[in-house]
Protein backbone atom coordinates (compact mmCIF):
# COMPACT_ATOMS: atom_id res chain seq x y z
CA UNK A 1 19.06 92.58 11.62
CA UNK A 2 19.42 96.27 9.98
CA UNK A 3 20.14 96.33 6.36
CA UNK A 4 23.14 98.43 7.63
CA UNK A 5 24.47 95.12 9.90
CA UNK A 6 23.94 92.82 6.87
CA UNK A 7 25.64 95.07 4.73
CA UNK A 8 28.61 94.79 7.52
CA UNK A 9 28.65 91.40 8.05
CA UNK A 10 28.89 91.23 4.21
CA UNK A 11 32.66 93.60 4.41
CA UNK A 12 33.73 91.40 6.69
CA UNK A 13 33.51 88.39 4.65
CA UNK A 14 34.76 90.38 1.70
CA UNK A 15 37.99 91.66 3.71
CA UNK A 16 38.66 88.15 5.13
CA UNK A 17 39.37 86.87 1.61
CA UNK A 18 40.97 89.62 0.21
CA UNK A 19 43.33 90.11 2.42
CA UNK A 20 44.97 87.04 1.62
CA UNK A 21 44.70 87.15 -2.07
CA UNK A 22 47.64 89.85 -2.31
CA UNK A 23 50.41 87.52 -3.25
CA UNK A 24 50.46 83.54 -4.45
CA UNK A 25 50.50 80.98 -1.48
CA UNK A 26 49.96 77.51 -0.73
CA UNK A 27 46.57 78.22 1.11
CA UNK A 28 43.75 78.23 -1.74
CA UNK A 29 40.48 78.42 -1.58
CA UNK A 30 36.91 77.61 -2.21
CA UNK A 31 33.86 79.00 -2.99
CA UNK A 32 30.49 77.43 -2.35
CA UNK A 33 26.79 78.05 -2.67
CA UNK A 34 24.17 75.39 -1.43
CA UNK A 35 20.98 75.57 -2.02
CA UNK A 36 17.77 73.61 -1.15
CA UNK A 37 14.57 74.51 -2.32
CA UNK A 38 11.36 72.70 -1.23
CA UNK A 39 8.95 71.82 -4.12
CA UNK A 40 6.72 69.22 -2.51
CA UNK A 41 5.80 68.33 1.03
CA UNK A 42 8.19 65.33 0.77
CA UNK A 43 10.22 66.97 -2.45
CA UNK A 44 12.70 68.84 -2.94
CA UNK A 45 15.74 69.96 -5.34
CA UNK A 46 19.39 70.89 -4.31
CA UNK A 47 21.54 73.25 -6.18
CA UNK A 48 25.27 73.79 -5.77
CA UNK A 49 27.90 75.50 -7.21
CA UNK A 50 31.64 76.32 -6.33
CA UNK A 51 34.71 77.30 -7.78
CA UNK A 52 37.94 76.57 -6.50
CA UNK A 53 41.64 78.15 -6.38
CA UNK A 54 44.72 76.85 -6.12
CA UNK A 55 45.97 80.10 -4.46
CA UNK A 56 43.35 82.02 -2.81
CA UNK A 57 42.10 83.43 -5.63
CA UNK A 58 43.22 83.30 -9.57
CA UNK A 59 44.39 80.34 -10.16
CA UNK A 60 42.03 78.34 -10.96
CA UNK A 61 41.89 74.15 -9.94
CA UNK A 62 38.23 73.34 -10.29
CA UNK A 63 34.74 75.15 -10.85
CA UNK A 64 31.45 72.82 -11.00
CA UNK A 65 28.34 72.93 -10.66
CA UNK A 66 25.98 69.60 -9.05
CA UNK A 67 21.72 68.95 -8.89
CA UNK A 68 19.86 66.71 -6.86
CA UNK A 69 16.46 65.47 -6.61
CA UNK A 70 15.64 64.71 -2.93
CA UNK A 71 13.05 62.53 -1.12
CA UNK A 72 12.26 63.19 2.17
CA UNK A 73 11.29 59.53 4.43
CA UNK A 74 8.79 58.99 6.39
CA UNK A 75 11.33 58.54 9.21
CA UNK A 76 12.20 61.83 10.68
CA UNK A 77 15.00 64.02 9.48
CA UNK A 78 16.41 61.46 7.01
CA UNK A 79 16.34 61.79 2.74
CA UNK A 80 17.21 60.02 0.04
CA UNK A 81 18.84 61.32 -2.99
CA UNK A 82 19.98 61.50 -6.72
CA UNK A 83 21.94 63.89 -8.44
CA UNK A 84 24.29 64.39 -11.23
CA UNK A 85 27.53 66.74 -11.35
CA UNK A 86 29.38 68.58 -14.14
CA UNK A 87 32.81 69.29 -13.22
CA UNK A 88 35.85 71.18 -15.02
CA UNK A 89 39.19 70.74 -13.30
CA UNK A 90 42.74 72.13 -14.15
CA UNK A 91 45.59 70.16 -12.84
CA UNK A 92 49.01 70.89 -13.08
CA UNK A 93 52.22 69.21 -14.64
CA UNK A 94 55.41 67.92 -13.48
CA UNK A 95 56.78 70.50 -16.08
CA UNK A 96 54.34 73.51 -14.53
CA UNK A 97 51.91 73.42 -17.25
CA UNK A 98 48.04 73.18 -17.16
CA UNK A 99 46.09 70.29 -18.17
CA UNK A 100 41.88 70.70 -18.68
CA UNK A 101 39.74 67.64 -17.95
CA UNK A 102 36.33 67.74 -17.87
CA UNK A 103 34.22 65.10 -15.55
CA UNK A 104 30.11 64.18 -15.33
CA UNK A 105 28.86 62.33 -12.04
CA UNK A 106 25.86 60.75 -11.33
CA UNK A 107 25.53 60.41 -7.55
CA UNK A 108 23.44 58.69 -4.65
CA UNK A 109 22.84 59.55 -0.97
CA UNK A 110 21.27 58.91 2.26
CA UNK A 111 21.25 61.70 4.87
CA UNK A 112 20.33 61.74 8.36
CA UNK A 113 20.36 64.50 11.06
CA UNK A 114 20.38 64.48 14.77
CA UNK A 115 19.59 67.65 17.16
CA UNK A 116 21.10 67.15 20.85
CA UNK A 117 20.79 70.85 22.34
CA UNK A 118 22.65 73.70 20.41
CA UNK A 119 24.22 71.22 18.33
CA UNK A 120 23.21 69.88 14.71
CA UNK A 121 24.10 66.60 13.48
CA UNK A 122 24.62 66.03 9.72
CA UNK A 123 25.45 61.97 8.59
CA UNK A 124 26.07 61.82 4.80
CA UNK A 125 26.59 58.70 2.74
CA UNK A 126 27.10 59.70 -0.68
CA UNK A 127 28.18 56.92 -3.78
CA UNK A 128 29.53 58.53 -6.93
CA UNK A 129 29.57 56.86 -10.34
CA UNK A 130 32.72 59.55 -12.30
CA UNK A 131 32.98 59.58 -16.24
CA UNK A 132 36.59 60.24 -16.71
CA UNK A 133 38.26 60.83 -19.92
CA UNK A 134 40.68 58.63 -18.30
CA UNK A 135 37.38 56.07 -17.76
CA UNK A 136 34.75 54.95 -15.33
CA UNK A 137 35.56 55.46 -11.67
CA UNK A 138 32.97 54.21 -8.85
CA UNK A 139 33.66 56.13 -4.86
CA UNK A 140 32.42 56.26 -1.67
CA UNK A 141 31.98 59.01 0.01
CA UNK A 142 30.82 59.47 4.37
CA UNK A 143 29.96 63.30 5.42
CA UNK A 144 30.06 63.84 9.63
CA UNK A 145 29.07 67.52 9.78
CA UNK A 146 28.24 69.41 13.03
CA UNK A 147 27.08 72.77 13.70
CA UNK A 148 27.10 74.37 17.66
CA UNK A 149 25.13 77.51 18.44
CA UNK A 150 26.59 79.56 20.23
CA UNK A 151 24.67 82.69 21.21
CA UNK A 152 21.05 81.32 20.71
CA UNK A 153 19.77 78.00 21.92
CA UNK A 154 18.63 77.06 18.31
CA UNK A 155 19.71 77.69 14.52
CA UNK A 156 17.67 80.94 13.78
CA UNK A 157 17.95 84.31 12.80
CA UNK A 158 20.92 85.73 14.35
CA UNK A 159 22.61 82.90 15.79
CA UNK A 160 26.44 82.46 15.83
CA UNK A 161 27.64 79.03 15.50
CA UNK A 162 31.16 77.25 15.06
CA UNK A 163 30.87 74.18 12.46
CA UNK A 164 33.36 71.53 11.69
CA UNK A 165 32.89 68.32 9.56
CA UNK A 166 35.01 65.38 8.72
CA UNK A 167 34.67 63.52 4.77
CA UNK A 168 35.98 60.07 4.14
CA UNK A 169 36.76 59.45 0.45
CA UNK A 170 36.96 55.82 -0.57
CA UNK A 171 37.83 54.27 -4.35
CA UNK A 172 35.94 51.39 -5.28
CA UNK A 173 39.66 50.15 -6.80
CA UNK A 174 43.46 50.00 -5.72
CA UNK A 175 44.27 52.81 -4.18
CA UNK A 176 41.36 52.68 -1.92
CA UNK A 177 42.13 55.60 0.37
CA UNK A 178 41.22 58.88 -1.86
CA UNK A 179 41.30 61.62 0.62
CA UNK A 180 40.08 63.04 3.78
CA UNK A 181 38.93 66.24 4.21
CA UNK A 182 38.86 67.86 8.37
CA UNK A 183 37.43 71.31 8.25
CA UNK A 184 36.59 73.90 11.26
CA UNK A 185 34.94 77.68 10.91
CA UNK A 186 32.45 79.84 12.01
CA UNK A 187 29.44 80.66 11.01
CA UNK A 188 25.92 83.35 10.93
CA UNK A 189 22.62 82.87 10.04
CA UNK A 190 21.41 86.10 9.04
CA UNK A 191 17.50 84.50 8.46
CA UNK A 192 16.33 81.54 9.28
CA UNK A 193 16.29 80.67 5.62
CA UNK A 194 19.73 82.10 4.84
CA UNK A 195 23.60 81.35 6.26
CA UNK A 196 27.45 82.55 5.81
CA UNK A 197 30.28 80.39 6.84
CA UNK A 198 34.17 80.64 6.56
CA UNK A 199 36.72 78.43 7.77
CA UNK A 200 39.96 76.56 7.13
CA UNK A 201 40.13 72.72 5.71
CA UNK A 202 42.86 70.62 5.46
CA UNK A 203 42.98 68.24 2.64
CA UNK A 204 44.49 65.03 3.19
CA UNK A 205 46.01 62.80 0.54
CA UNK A 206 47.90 59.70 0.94
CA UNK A 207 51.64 61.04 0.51
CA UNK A 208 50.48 64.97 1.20
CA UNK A 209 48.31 67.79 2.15
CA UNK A 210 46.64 70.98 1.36
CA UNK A 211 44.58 73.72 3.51
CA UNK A 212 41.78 75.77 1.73
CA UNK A 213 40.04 78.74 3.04
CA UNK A 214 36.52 78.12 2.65
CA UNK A 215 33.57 80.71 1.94
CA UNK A 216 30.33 79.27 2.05
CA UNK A 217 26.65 80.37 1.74
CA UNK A 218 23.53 78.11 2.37
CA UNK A 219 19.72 78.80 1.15
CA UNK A 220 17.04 77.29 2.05
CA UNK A 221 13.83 78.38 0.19
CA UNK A 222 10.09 76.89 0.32
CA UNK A 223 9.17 77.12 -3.52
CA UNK A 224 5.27 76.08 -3.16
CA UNK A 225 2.54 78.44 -3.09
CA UNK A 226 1.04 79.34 0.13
């Protein structure tokens, strides 16, 4: 791809969020970076960070940033994980006002992944130890992710793809159901190392829901010496 194509599919990410940042609305939105970068043939560390909107951008609900240390088993396509989490999150009051918390997390995970044809299978089981100033809270978390190519037969350079995942959010205590989270977009890898996504997700809560516009970016990076 020409720098002059990157630099367009680059606009066009830029326009799709700012043209719905104009005025305050019940859509907000996220954004994410995710990053894995091999250390080791069997190691390797994940970085992510987001920040996240109430409206599509400028109000502000939550901005974090989460490490992992991950193992890669000898069985193919599956790792094993730890990582810890720093989170700041602004929630509102009945009376309109803000209210800061701050939250660490110490996490554990088991991934899988599955390739039938074009598409990409991504199984997540993720359990979350939160320090609250409110106390200890213990979750579980499963991650169904799936990515379709659509103009190449494979996830490389150039390929289009549509992606959609579903998350299941359960409390270790009363109430058990947290949320679920159902998100669809599209997506472009513009290396084989590199990929943009945007798409709409729909939280859901017990008693209500909320959509968020999602901008994404994923790196993958071999850090060892050749």
């Amino acid at each position: 791809m020409s720098n002059l194509n990157k630099l367009c599919l680059a606009a066009t990410f830029l326009l799709c969020s700012m043209s719905l940042q104009a005025q305050d609305s019940d859509l907000g939105n996220w954004f994410a970076y995710f990053g894995s970068y091999r250390v080791a043939p069997r190691w390797s560390i994940w970085v992510e960070g987001q920040h996240r909107n109430f409206n599509f951008v400028g109000d502000l609900e939550q901005a974090f940033a989460r490490t992992a240390l991950l193992y890669d088993l000898p069985k193919a396509n599956s790792q094993i994980g730890l990582g810890y989490g720093y989170f700041h999150t602004a929630a509102y009051k009945e009376t309109g006002e803000k209210t800061y918390t701050n939250e660490n997390r110490i996490f554990q995970q088991f991934i899988t992944r599955q390739r039938f044809g074009r598409a990409y299978l991504t199984h997540r089981y993720r359990l979350e130890e939160r320090f609250l100033p409110s106390g200890f809270r213990a979750r579980f978390r499963y991650f169904l992710g799936l990515n379709l190519c659509v103009n190449k037969p494979e996830m490389t350079k150039g390929t289009l793809y549509f992606s959609a995942y579903n998350e299941l959010f359960i409390n270790a205590k009363t109430p058990i159901f947290d949320r679920d989270r159902l998100y669809g977009g599209i997506g472009y890898a513009v290396t084989p190392t590199l990929r943009f996504e945007t798409g709409l997700m729909y939280q859901l809560f017990e008693t209500r829901r909320r959509p968020q516009w999602q901008v994404l970016c994923f790196q993958n990076l071999d850090l060892r010496k050749k």
